[in-house]
PDB file of N, CA and C in Angstrom:
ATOM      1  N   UNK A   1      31.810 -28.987-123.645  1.00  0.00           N
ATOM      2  CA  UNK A   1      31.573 -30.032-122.678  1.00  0.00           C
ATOM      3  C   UNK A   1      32.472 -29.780-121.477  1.00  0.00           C
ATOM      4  N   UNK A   2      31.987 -29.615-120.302  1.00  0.00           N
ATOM      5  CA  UNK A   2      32.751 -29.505-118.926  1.00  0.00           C
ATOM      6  C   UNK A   2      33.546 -30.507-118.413  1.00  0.00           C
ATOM      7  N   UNK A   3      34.556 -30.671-118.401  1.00  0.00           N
ATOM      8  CA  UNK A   3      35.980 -31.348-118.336  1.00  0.00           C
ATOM      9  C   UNK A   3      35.191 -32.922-117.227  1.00  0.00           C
ATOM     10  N   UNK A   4      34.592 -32.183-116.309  1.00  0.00           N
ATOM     11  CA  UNK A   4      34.113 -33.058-115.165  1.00  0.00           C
ATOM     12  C   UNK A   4      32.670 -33.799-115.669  1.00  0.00           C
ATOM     13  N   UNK A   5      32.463 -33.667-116.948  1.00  0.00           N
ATOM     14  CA  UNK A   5      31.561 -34.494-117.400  1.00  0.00           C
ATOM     15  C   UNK A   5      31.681 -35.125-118.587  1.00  0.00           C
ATOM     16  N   UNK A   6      32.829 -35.625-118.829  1.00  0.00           N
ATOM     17  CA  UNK A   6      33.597 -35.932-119.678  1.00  0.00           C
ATOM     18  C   UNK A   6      33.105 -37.770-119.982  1.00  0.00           C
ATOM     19  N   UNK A   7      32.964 -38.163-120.759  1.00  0.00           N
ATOM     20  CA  UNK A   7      32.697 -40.027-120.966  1.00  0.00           C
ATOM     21  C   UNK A   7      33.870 -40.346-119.870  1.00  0.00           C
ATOM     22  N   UNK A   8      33.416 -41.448-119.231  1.00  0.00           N
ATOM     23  CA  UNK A   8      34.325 -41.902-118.028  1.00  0.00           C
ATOM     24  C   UNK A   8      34.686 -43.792-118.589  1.00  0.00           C
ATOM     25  N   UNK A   9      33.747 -43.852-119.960  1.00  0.00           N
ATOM     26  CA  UNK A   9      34.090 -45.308-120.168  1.00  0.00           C
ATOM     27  C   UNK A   9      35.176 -45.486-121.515  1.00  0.00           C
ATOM     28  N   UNK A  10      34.779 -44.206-121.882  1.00  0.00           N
ATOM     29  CA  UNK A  10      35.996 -44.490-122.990  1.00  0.00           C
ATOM     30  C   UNK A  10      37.361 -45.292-123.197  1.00  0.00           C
ATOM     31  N   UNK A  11      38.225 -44.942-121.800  1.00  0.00           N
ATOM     32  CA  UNK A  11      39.325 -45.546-122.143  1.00  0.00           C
ATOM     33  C   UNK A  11      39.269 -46.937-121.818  1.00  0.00           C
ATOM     34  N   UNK A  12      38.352 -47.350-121.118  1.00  0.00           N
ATOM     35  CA  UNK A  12      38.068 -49.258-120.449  1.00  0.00           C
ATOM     36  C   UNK A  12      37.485 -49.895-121.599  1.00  0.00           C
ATOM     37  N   UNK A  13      36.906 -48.979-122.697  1.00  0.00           N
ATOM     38  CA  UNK A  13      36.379 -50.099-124.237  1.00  0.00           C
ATOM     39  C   UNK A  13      37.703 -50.067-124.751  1.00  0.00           C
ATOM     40  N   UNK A  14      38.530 -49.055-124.613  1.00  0.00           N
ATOM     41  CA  UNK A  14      39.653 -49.376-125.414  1.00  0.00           C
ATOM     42  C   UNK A  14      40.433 -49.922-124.998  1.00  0.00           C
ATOM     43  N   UNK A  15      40.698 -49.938-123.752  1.00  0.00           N
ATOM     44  CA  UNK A  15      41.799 -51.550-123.332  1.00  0.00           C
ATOM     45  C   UNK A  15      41.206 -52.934-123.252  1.00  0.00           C
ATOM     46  N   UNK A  16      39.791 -53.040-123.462  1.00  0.00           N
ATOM     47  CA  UNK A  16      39.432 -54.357-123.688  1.00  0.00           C
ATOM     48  C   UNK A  16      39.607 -54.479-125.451  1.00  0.00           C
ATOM     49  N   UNK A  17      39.307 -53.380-125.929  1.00  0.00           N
ATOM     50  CA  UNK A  17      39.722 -53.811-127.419  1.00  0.00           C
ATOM     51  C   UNK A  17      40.702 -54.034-127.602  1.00  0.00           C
ATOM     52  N   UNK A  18      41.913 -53.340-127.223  1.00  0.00           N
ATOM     53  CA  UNK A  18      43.256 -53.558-127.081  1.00  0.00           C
ATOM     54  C   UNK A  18      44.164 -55.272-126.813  1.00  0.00           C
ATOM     55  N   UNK A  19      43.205 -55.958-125.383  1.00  0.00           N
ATOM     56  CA  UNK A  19      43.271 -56.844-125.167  1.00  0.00           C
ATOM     57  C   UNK A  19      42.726 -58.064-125.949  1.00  0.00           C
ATOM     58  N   UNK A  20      41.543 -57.567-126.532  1.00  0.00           N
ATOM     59  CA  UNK A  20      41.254 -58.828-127.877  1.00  0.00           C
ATOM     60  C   UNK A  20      42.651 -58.626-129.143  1.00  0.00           C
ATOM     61  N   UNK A  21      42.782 -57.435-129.473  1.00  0.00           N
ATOM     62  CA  UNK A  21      43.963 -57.528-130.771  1.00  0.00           C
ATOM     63  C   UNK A  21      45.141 -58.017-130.281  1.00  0.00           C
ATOM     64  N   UNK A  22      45.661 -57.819-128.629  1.00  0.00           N
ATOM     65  CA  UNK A  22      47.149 -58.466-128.532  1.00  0.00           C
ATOM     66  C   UNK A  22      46.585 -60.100-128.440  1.00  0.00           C
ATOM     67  N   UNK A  23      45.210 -60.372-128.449  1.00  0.00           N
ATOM     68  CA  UNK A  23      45.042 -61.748-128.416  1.00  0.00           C
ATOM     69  C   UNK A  23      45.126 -62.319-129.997  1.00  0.00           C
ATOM     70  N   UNK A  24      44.834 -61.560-130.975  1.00  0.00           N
ATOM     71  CA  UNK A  24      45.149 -62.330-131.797  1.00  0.00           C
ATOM     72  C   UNK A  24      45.956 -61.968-132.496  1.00  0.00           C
ATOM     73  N   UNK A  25      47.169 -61.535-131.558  1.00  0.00           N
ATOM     74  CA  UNK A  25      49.106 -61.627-132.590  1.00  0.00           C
ATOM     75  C   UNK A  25      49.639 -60.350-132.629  1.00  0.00           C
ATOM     76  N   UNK A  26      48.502 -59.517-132.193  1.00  0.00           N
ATOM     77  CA  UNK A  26      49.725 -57.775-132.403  1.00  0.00           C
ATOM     78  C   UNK A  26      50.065 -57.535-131.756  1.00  0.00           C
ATOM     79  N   UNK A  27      51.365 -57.302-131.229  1.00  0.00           N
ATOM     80  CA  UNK A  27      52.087 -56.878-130.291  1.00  0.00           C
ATOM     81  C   UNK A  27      52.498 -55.377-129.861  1.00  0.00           C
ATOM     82  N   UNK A  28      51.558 -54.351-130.757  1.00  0.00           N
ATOM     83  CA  UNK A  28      52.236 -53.089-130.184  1.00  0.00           C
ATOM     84  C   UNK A  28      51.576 -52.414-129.078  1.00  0.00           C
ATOM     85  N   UNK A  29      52.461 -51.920-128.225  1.00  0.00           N
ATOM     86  CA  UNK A  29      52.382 -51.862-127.131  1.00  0.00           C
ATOM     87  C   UNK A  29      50.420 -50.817-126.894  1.00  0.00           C
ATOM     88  N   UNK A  30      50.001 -50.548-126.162  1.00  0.00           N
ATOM     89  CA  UNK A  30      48.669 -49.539-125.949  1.00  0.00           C
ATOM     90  C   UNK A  30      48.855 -48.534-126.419  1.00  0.00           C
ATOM     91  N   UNK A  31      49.992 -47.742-125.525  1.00  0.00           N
ATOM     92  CA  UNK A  31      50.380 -46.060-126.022  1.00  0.00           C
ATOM     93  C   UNK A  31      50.368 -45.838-127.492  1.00  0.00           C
ATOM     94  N   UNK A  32      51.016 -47.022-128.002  1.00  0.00           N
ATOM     95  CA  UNK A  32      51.625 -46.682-129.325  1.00  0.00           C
ATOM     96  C   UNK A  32      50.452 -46.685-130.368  1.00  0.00           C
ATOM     97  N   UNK A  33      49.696 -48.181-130.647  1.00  0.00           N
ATOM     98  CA  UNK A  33      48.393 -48.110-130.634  1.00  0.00           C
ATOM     99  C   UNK A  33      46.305 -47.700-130.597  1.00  0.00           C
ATOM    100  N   UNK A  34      46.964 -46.939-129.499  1.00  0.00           N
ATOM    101  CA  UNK A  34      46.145 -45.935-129.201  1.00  0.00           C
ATOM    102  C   UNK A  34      45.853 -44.599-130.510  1.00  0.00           C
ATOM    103  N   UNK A  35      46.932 -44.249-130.773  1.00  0.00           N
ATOM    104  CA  UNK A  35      46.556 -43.222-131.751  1.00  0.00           C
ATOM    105  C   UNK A  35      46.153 -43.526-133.056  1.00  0.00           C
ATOM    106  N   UNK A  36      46.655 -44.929-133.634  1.00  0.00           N
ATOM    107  CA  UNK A  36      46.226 -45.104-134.847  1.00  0.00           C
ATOM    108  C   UNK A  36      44.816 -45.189-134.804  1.00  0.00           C
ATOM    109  N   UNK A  37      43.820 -45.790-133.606  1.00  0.00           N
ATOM    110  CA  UNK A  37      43.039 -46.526-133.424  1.00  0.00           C
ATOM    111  C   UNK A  37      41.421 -44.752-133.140  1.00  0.00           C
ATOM    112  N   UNK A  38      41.903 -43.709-132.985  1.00  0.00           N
ATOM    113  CA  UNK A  38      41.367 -43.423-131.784  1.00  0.00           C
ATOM    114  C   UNK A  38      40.758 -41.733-133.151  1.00  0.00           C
ATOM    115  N   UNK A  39      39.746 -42.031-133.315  1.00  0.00           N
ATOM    116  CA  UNK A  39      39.248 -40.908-133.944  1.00  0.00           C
ATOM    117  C   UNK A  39      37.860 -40.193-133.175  1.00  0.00           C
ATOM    118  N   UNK A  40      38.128 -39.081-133.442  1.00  0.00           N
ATOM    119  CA  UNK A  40      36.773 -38.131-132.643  1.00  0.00           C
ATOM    120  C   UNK A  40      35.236 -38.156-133.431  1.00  0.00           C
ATOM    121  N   UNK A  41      34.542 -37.790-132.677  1.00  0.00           N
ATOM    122  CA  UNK A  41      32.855 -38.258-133.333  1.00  0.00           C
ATOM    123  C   UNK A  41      32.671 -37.037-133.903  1.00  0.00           C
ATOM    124  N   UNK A  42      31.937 -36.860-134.883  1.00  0.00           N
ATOM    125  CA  UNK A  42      31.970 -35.505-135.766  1.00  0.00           C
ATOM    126  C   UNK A  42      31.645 -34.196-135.409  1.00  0.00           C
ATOM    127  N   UNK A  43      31.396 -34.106-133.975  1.00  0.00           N
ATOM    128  CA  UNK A  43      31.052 -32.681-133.765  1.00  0.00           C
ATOM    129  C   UNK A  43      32.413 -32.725-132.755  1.00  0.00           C
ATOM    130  N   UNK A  44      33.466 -33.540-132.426  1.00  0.00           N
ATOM    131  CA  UNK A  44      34.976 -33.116-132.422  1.00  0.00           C
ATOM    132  C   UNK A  44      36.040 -32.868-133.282  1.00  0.00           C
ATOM    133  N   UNK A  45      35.799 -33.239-134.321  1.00  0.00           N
ATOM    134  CA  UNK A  45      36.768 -32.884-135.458  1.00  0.00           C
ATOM    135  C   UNK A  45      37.233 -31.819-135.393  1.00  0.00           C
ATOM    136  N   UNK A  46      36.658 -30.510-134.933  1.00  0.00           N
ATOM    137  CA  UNK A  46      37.118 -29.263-135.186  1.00  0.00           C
ATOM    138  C   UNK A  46      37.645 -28.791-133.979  1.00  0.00           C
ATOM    139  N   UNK A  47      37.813 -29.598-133.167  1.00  0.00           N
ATOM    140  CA  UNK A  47      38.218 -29.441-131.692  1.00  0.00           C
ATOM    141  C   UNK A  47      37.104 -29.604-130.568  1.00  0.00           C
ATOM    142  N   UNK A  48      37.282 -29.548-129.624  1.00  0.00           N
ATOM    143  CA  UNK A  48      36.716 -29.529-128.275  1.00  0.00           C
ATOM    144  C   UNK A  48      36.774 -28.328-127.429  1.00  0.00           C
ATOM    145  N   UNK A  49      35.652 -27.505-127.178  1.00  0.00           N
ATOM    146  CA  UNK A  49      36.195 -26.469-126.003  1.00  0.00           C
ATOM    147  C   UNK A  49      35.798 -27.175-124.798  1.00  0.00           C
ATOM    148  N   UNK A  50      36.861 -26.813-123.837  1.00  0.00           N
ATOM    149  CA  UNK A  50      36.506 -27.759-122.303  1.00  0.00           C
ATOM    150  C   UNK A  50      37.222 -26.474-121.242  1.00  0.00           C
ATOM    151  N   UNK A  51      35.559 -26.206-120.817  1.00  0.00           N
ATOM    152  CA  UNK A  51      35.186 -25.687-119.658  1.00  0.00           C
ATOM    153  C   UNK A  51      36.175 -26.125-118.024  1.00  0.00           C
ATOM    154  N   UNK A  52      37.071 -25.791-117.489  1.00  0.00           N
ATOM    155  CA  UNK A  52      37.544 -26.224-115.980  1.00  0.00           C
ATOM    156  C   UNK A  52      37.873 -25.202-115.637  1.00  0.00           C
ATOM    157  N   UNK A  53      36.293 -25.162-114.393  1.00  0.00           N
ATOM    158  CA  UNK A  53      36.119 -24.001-113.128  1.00  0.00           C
ATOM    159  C   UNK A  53      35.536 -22.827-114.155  1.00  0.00           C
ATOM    160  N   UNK A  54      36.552 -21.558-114.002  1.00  0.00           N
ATOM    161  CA  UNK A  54      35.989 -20.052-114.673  1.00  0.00           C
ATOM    162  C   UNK A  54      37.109 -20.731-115.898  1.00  0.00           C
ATOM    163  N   UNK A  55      37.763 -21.080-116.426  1.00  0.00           N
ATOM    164  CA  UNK A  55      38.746 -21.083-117.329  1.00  0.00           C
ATOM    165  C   UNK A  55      38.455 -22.180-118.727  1.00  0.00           C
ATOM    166  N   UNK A  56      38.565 -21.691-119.558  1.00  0.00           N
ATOM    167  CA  UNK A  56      37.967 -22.929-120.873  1.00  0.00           C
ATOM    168  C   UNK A  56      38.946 -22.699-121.773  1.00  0.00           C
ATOM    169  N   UNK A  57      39.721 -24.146-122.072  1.00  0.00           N
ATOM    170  CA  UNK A  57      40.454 -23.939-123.131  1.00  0.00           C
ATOM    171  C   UNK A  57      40.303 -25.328-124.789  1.00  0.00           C
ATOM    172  N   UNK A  58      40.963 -25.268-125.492  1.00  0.00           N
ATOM    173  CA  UNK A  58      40.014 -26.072-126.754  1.00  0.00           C
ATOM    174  C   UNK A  58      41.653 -27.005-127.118  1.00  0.00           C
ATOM    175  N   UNK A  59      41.239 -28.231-127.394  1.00  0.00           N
ATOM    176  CA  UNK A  59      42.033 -29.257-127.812  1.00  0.00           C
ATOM    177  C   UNK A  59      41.417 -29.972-128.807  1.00  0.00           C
ATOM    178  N   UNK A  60      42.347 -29.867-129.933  1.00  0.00           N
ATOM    179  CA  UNK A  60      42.313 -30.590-131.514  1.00  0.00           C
ATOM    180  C   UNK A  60      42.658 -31.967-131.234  1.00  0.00           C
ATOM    181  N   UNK A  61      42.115 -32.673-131.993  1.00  0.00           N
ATOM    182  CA  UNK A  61      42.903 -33.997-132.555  1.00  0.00           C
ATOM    183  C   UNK A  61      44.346 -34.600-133.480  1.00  0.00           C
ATOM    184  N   UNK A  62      45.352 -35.082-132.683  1.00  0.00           N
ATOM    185  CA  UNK A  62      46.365 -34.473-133.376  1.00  0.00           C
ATOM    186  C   UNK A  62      47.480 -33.354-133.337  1.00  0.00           C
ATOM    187  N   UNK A  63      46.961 -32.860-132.570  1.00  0.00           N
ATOM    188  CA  UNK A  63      48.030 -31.386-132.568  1.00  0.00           C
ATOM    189  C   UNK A  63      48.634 -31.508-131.267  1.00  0.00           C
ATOM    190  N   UNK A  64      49.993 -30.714-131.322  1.00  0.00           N
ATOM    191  CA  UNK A  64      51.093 -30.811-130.257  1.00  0.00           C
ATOM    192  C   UNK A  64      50.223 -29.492-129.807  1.00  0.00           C
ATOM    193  N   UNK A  65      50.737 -29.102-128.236  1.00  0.00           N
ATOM    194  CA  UNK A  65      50.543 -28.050-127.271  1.00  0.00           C
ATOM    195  C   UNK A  65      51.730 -27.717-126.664  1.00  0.00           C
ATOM    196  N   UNK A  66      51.872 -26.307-126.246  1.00  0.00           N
ATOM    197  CA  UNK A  66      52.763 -25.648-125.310  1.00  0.00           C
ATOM    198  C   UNK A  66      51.993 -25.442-124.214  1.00  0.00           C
ATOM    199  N   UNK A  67      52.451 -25.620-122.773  1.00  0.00           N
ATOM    200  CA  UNK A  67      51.758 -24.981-121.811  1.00  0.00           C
ATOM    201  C   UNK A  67      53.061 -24.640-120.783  1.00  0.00           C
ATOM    202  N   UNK A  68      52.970 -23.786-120.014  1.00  0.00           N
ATOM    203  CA  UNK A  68      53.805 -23.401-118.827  1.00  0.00           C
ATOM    204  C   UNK A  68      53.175 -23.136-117.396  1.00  0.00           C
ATOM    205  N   UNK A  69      53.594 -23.414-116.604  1.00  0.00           N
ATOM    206  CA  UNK A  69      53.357 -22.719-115.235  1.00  0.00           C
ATOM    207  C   UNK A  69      54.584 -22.589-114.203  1.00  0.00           C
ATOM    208  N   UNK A  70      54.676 -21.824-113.063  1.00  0.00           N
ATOM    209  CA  UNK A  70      55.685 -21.861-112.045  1.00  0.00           C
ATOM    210  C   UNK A  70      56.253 -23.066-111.839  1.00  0.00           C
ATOM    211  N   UNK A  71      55.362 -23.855-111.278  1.00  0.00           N
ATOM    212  CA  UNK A  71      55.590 -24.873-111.030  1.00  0.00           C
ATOM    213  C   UNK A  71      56.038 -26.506-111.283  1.00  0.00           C
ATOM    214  N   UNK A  72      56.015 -26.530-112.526  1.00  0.00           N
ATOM    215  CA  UNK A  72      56.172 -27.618-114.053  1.00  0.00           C
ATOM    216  C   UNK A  72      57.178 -27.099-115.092  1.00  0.00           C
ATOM    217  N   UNK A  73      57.323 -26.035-114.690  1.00  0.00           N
ATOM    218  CA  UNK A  73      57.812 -24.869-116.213  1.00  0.00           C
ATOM    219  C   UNK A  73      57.281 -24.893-117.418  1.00  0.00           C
ATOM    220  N   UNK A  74      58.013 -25.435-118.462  1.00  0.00           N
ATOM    221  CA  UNK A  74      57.375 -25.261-119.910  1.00  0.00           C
ATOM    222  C   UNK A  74      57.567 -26.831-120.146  1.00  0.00           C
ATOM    223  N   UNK A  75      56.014 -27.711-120.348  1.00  0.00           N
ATOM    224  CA  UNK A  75      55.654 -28.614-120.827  1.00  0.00           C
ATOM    225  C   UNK A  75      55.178 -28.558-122.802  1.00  0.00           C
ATOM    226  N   UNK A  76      55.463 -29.975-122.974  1.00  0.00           N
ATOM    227  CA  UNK A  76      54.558 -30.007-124.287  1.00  0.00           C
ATOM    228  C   UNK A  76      53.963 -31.321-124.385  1.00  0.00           C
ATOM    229  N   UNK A  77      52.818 -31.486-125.107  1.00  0.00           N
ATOM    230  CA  UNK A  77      51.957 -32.360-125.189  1.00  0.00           C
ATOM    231  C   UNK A  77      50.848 -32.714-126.279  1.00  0.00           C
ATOM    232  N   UNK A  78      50.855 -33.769-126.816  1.00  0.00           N
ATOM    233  CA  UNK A  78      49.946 -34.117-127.442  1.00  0.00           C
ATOM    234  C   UNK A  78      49.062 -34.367-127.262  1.00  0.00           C
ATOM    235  N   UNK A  79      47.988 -34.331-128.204  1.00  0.00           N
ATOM    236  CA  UNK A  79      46.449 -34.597-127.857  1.00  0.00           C
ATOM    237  C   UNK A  79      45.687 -35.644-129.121  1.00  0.00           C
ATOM    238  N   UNK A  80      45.056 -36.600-128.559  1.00  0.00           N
ATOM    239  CA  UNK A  80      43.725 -37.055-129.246  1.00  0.00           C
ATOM    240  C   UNK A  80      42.687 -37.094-128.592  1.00  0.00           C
ATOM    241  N   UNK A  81      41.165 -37.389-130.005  1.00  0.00           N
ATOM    242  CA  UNK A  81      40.438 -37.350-129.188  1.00  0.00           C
ATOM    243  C   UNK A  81      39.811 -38.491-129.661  1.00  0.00           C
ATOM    244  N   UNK A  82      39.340 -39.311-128.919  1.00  0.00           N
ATOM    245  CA  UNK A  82      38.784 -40.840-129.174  1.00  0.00           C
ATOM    246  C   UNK A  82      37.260 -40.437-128.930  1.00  0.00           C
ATOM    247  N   UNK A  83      36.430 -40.862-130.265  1.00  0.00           N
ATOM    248  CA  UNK A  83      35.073 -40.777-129.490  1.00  0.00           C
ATOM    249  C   UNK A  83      35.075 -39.110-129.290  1.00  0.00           C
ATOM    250  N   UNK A  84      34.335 -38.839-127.635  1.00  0.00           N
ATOM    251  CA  UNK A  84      34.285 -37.600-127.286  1.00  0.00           C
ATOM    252  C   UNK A  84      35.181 -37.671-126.057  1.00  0.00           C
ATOM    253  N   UNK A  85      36.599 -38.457-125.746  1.00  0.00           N
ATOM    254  CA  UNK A  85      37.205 -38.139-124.592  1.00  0.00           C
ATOM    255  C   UNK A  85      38.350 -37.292-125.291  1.00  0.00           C
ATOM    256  N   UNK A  86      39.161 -35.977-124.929  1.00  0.00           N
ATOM    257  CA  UNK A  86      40.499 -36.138-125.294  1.00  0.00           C
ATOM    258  C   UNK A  86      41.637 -36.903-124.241  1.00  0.00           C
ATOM    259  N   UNK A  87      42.664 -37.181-124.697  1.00  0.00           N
ATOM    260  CA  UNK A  87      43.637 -37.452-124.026  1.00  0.00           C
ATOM    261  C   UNK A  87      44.673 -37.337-124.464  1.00  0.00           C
ATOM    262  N   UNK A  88      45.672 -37.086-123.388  1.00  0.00           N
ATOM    263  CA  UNK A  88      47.188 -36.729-124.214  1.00  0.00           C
ATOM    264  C   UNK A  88      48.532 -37.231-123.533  1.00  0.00           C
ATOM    265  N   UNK A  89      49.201 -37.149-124.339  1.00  0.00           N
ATOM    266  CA  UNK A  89      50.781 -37.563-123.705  1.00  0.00           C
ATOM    267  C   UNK A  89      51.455 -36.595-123.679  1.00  0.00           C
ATOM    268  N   UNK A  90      52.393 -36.472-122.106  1.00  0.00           N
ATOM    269  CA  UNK A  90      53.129 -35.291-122.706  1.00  0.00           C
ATOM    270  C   UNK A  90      54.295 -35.816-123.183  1.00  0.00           C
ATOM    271  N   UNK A  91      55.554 -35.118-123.716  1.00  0.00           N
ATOM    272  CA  UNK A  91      56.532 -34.871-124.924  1.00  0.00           C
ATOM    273  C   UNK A  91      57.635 -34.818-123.716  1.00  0.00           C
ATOM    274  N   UNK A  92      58.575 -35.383-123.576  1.00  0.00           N
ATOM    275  CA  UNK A  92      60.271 -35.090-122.756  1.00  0.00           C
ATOM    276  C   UNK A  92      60.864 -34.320-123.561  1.00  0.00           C
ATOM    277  N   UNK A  93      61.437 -33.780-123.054  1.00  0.00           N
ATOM    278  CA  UNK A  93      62.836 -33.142-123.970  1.00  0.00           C
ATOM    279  C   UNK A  93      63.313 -33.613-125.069  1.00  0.00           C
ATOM    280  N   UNK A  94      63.985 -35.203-124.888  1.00  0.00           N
ATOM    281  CA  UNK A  94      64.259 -35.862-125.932  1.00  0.00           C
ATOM    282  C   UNK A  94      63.279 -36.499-127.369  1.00  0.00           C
ATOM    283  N   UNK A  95      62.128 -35.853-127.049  1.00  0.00           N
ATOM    284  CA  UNK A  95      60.758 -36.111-127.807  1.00  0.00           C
ATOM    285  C   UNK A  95      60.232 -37.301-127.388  1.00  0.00           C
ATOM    286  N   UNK A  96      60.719 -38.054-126.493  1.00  0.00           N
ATOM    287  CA  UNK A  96      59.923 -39.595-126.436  1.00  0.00           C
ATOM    288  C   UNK A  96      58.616 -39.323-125.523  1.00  0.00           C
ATOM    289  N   UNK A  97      57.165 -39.346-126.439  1.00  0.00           N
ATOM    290  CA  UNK A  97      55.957 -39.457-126.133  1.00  0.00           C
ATOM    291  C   UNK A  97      55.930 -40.039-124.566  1.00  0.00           C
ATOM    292  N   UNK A  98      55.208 -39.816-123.420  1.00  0.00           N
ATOM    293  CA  UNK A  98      54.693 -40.686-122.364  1.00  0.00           C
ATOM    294  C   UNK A  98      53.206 -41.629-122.640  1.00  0.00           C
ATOM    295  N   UNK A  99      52.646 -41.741-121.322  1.00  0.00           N
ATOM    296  CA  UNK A  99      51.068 -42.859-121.788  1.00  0.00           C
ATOM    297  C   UNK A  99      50.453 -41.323-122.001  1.00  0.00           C
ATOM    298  N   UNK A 100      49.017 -42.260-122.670  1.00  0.00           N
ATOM    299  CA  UNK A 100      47.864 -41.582-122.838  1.00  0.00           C
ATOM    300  C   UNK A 100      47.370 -41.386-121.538  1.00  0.00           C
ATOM    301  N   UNK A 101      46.651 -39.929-121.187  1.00  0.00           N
ATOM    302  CA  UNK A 101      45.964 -40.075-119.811  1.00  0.00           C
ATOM    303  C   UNK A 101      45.042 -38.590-120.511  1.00  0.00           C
ATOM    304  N   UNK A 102      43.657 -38.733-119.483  1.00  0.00           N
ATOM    305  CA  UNK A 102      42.473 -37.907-119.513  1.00  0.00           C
ATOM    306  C   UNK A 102      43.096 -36.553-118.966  1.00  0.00           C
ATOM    307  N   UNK A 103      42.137 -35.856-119.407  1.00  0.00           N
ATOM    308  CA  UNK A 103      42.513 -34.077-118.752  1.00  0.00           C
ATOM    309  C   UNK A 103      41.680 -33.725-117.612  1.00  0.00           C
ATOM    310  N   UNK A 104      41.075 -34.564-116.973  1.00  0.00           N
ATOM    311  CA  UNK A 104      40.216 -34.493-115.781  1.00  0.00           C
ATOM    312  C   UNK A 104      41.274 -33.698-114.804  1.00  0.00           C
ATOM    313  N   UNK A 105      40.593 -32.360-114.786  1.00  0.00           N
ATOM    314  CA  UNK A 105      41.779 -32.048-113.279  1.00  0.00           C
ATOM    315  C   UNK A 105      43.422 -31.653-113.980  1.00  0.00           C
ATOM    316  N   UNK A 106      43.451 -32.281-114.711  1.00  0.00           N
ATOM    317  CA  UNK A 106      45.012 -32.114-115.387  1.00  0.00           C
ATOM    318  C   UNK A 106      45.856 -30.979-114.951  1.00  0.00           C
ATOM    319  N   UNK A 107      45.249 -29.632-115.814  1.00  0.00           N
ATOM    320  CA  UNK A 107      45.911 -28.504-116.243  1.00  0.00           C
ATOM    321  C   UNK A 107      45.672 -27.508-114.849  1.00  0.00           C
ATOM    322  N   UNK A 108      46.631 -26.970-114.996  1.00  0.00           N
ATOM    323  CA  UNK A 108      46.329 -25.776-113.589  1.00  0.00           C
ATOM    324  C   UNK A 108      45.897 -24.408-114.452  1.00  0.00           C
ATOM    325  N   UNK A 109      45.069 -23.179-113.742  1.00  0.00           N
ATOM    326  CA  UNK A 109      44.504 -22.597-114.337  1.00  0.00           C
ATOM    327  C   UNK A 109      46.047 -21.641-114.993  1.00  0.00           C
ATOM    328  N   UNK A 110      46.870 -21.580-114.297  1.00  0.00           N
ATOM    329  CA  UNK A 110      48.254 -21.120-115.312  1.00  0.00           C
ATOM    330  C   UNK A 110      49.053 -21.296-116.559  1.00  0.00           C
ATOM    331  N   UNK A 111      48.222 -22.976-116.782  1.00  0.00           N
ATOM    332  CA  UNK A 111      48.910 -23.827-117.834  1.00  0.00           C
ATOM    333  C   UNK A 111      47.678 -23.567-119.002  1.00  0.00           C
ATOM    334  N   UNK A 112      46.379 -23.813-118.270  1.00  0.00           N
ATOM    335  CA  UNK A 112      45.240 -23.425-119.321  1.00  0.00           C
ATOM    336  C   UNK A 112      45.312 -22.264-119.598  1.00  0.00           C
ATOM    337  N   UNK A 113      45.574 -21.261-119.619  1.00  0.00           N
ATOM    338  CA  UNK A 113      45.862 -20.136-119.681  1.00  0.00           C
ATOM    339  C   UNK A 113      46.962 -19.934-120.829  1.00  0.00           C
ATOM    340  N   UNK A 114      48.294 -20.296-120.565  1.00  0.00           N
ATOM    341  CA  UNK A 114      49.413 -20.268-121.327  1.00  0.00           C
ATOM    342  C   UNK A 114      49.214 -21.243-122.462  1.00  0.00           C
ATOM    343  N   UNK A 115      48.549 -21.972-122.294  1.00  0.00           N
ATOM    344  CA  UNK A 115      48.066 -22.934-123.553  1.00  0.00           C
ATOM    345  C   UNK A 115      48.011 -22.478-125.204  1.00  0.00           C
ATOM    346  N   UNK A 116      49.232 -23.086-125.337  1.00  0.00           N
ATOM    347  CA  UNK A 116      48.776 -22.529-127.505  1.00  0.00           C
ATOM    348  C   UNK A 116      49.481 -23.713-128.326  1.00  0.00           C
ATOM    349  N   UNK A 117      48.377 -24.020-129.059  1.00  0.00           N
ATOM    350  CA  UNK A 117      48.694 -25.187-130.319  1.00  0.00           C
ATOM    351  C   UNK A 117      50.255 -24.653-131.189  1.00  0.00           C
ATOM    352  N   UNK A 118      50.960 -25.742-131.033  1.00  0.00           N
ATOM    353  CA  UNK A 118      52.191 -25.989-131.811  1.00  0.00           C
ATOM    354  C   UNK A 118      52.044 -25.964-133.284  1.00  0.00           C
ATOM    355  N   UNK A 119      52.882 -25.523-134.025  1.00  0.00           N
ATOM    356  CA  UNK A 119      52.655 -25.343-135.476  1.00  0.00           C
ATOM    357  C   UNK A 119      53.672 -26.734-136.130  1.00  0.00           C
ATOM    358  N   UNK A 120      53.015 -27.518-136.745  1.00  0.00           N
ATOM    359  CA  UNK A 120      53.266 -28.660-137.420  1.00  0.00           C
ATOM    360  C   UNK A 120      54.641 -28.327-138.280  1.00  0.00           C
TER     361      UNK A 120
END
């Protein structure tokens, strides 16, 4: 599936779902939330290859990433995939996760490139 044709409603069902459960008493925050909540439709389970420009690279559900470029240096990042969107957080130094956000545009063709799944 080509990055730029990616479900564009995915993440707006999930903050209205989000917004009915903090309505009735749960308090954990979206980010955190988000992953328990967020499983891929069965022809993602085994990953996703996603096409951006000449360059295609594949994201699991679940799995940490390395990527590098000049410009960012050496990032890491997690990935889910809800449905058929992925999205990921990247990782600080100190390991504390950031938000969930789409890969629309994300990666530069240096980082897709340098891209390799982390070993658990």
């Amino acid at each position: 599936m080509d990055v730029d044709r990616l479900p564009k409603h995915g993440m707006a069902l999930r903050v209205d779902e989000w917004f009915s459960v903090v309505r009735n008493g749960n308090f954990l925050p979206f980010d955190d939330w988000l992953p328990i909540v967020a499983m891929p439709v069965q022809s993602a389970v085994a990953g996703m290859r996603l096409p951006q420009g000449n360059v295609a690279f594949e994201l699991r559900h679940g799995k940490q990433y390395a990527i590098e470029d000049s410009a960012h240096g050496a990032r890491t990042f997690q990935c889910i995939i809800d449905g058929r969107v992925p999205l990921v957080a990247f990782i600080d130094e100190p390991g504390y996760r950031g938000p969930w956000i789409t890969v629309r545009n994300l990666f530069t063709i240096e980082e897709m490139v340098s891209m390799r799944e982390l070993r658990e």
